[in-house]
PDB file of N, CA and C in Angstrom:
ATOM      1  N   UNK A   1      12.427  -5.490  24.427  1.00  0.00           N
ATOM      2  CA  UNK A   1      11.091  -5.312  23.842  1.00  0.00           C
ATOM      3  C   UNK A   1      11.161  -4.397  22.616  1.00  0.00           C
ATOM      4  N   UNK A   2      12.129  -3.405  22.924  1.00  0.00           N
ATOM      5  CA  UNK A   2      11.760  -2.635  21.861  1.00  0.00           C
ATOM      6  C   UNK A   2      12.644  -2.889  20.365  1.00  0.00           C
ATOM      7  N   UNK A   3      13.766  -4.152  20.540  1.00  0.00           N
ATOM      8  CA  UNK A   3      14.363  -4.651  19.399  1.00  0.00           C
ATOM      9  C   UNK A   3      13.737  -5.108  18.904  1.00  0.00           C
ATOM     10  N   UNK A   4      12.760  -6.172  19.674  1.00  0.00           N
ATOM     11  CA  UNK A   4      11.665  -6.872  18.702  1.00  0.00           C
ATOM     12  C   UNK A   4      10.440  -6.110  18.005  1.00  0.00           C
ATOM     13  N   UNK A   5      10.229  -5.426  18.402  1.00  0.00           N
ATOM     14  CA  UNK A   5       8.885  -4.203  17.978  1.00  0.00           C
ATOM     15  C   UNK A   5       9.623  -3.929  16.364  1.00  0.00           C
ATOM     16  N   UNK A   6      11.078  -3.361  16.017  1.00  0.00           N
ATOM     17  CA  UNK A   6      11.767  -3.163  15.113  1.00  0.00           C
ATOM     18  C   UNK A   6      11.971  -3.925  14.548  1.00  0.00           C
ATOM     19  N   UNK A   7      12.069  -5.460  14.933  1.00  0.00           N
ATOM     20  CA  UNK A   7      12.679  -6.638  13.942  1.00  0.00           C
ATOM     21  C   UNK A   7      11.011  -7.064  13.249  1.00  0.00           C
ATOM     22  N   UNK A   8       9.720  -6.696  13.994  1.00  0.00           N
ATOM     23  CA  UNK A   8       8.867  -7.250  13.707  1.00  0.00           C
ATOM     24  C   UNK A   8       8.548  -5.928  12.342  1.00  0.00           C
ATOM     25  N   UNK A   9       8.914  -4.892  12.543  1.00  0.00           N
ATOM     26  CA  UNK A   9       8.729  -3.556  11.637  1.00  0.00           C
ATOM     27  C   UNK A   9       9.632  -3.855  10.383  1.00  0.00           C
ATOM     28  N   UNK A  10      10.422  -4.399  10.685  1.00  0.00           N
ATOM     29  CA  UNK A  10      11.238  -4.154   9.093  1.00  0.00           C
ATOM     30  C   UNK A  10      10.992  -5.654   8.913  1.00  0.00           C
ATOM     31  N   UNK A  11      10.428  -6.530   9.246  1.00  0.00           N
ATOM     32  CA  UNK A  11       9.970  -7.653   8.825  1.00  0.00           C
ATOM     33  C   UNK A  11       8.511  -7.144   7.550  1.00  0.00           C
ATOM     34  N   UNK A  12       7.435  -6.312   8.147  1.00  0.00           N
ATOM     35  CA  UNK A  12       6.864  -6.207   7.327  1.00  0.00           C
ATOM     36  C   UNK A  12       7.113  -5.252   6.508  1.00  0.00           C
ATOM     37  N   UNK A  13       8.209  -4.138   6.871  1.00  0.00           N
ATOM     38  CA  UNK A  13       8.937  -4.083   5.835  1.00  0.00           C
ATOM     39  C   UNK A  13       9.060  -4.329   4.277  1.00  0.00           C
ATOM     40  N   UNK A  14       9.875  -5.658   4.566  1.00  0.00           N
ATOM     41  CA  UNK A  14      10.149  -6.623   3.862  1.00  0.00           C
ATOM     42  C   UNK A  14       8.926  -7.566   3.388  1.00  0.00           C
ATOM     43  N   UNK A  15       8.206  -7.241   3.972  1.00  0.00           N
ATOM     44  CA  UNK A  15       7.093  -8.266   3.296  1.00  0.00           C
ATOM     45  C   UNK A  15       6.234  -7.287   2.171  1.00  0.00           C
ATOM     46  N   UNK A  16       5.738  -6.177   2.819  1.00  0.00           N
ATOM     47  CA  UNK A  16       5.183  -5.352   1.705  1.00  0.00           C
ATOM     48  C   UNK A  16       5.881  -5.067   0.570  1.00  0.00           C
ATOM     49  N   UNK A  17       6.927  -5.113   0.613  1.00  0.00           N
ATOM     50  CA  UNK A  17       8.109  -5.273  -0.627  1.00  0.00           C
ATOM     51  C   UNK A  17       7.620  -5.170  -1.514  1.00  0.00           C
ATOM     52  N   UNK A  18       7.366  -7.045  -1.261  1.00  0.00           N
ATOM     53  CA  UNK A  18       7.130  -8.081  -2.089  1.00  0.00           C
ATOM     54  C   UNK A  18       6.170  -7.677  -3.127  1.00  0.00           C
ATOM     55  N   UNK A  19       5.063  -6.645  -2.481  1.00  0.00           N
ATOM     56  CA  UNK A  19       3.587  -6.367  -3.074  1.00  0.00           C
ATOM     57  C   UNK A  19       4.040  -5.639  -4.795  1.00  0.00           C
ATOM     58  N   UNK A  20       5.229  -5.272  -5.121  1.00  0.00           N
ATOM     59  CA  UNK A  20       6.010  -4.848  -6.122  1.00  0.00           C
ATOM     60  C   UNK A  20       5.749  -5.710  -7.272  1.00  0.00           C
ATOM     61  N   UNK A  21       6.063  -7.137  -6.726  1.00  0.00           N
ATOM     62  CA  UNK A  21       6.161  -8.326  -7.757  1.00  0.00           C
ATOM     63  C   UNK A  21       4.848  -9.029  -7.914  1.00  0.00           C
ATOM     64  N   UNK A  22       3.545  -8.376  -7.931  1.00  0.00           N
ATOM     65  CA  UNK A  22       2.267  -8.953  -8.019  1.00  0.00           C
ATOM     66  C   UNK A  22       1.517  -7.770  -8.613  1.00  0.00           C
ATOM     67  N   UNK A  23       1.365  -8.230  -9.929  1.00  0.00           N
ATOM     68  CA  UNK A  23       0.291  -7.370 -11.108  1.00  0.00           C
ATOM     69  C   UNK A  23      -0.858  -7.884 -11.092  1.00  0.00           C
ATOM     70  N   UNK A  24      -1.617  -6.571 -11.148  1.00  0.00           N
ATOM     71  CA  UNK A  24      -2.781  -6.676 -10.804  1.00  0.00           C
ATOM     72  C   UNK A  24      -3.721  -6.766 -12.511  1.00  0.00           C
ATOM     73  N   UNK A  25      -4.469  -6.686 -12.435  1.00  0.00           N
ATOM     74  CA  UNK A  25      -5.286  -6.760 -13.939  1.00  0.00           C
ATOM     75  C   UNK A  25      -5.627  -5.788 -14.493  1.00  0.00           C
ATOM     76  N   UNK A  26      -5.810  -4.600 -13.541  1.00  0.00           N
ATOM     77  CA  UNK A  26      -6.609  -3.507 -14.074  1.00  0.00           C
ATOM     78  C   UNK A  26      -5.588  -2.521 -14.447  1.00  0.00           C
ATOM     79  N   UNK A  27      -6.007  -1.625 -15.770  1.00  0.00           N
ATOM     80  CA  UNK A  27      -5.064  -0.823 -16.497  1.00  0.00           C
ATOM     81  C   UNK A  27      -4.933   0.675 -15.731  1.00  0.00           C
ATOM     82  N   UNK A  28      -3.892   1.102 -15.528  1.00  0.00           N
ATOM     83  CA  UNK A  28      -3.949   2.403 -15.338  1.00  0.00           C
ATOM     84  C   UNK A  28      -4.836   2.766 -16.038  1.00  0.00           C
ATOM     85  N   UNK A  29      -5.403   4.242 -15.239  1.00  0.00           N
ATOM     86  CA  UNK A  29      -6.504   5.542 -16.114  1.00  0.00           C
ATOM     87  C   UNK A  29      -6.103   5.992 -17.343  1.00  0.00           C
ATOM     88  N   UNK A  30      -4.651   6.038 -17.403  1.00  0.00           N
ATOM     89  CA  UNK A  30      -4.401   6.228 -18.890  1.00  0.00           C
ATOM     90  C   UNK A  30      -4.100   4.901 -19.856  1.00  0.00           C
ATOM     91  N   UNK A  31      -4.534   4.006 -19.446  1.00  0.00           N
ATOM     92  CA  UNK A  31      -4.616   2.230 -20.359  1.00  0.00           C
ATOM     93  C   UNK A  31      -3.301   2.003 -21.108  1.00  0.00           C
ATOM     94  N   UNK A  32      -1.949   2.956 -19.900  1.00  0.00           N
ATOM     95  CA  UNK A  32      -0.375   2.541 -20.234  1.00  0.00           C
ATOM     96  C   UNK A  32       0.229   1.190 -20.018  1.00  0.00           C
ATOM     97  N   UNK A  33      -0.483   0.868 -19.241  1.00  0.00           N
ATOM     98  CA  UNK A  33       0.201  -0.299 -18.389  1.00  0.00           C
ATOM     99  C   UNK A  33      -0.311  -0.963 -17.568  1.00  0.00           C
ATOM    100  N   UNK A  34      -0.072  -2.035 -16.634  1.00  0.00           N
ATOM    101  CA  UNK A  34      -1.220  -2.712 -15.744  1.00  0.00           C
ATOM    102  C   UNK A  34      -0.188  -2.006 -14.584  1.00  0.00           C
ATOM    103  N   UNK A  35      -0.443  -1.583 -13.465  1.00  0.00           N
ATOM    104  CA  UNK A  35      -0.148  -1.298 -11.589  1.00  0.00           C
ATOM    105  C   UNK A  35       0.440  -3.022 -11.304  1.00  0.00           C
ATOM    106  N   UNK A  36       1.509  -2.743 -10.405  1.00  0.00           N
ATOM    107  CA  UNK A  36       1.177  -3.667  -9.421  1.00  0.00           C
ATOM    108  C   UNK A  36       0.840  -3.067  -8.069  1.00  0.00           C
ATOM    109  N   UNK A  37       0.356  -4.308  -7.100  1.00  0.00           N
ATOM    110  CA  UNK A  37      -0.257  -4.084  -6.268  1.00  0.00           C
ATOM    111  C   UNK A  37       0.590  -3.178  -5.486  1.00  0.00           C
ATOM    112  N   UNK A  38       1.493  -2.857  -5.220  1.00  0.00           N
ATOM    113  CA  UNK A  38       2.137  -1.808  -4.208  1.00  0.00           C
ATOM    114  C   UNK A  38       1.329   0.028  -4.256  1.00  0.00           C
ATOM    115  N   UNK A  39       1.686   0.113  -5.979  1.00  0.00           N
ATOM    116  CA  UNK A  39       1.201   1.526  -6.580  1.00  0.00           C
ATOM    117  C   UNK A  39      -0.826   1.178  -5.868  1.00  0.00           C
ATOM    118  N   UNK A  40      -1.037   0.179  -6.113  1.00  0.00           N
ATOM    119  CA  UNK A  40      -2.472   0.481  -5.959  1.00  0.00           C
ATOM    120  C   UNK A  40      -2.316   0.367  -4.391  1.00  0.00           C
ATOM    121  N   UNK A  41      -1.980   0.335  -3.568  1.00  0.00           N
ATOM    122  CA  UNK A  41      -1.943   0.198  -2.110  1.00  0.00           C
ATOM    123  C   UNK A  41      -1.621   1.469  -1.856  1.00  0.00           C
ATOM    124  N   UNK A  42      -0.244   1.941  -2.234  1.00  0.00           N
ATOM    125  CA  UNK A  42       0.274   3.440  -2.151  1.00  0.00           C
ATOM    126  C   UNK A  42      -0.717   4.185  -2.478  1.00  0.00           C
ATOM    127  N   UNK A  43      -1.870   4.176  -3.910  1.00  0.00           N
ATOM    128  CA  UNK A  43      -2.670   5.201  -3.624  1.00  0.00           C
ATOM    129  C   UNK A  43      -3.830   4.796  -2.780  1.00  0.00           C
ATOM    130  N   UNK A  44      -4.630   3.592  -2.741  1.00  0.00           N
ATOM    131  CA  UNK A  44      -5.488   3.697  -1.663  1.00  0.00           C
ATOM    132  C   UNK A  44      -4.992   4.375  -0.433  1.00  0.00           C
ATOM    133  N   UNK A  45      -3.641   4.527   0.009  1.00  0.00           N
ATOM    134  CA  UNK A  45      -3.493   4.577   1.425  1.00  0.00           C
ATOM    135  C   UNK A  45      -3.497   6.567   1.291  1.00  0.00           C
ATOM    136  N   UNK A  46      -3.050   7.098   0.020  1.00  0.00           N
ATOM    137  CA  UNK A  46      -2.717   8.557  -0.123  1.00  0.00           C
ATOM    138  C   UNK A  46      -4.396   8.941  -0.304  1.00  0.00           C
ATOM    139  N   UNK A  47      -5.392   8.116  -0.769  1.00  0.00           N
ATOM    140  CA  UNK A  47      -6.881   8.357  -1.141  1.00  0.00           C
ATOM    141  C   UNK A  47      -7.641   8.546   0.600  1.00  0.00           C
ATOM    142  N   UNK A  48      -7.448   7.535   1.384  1.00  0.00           N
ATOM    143  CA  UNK A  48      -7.434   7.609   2.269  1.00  0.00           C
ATOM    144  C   UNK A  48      -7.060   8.659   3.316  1.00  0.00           C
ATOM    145  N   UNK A  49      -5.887   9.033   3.727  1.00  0.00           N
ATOM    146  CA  UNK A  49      -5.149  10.304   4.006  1.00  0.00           C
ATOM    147  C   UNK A  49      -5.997  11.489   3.408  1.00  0.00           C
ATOM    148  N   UNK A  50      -6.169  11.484   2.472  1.00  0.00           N
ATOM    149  CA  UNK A  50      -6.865  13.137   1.684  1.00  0.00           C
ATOM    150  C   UNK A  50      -8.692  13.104   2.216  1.00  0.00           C
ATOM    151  N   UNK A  51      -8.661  11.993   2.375  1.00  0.00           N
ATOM    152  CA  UNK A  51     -10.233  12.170   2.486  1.00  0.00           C
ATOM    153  C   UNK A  51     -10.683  12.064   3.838  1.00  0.00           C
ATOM    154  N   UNK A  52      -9.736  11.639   5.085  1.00  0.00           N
ATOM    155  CA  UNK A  52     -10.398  10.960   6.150  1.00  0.00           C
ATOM    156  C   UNK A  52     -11.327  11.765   6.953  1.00  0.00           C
ATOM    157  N   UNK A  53     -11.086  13.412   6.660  1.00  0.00           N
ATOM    158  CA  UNK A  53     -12.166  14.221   6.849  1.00  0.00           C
ATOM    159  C   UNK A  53     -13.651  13.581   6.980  1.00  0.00           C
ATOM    160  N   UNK A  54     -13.739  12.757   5.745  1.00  0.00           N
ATOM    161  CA  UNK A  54     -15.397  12.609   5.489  1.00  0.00           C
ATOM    162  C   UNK A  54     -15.564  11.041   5.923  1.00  0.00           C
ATOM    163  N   UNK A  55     -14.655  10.438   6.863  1.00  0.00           N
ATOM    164  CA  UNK A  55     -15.073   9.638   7.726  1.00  0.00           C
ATOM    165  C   UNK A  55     -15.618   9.503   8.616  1.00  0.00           C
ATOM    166  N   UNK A  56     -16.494   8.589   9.240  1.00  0.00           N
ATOM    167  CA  UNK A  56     -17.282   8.639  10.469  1.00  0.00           C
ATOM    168  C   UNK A  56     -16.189   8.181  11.183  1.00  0.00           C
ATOM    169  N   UNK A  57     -16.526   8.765  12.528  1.00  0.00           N
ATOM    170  CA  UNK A  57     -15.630   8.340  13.982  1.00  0.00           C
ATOM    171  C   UNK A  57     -16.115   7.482  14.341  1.00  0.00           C
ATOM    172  N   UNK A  58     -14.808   5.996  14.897  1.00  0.00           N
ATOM    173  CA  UNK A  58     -15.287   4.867  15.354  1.00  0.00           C
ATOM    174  C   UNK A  58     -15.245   3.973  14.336  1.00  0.00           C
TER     175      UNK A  58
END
């Protein structure tokens, strides 16, 4: 059970990877460059983390 729990983990892994090779449209705040989707995932998920304080429970 618990090999598969791991093969299923570095499966998505490997799939979020991918999120590297998919540009998104919108320009960075400083209008350097376009994100791909990984950087914008990485910070929703760090935006998230900093704020969950001011979430409702449930």
């Amino acid at each position: 059970m618990q090999i598969n729990r791991l093969t299923q983990q570095i499966q998505f892994i490997i799939e979020i990877d991918q999120l590297k090779q998919v540009m998104r449209q919108t320009l960075l705040t400083d209008s350097s460059r376009r994100e791909n989707s990984a950087e914008h995932s990485w910070h929703l998920a760090m935006m998230a983390i900093a704020l969950i304080e001011y979430a409702q429970e449930g």
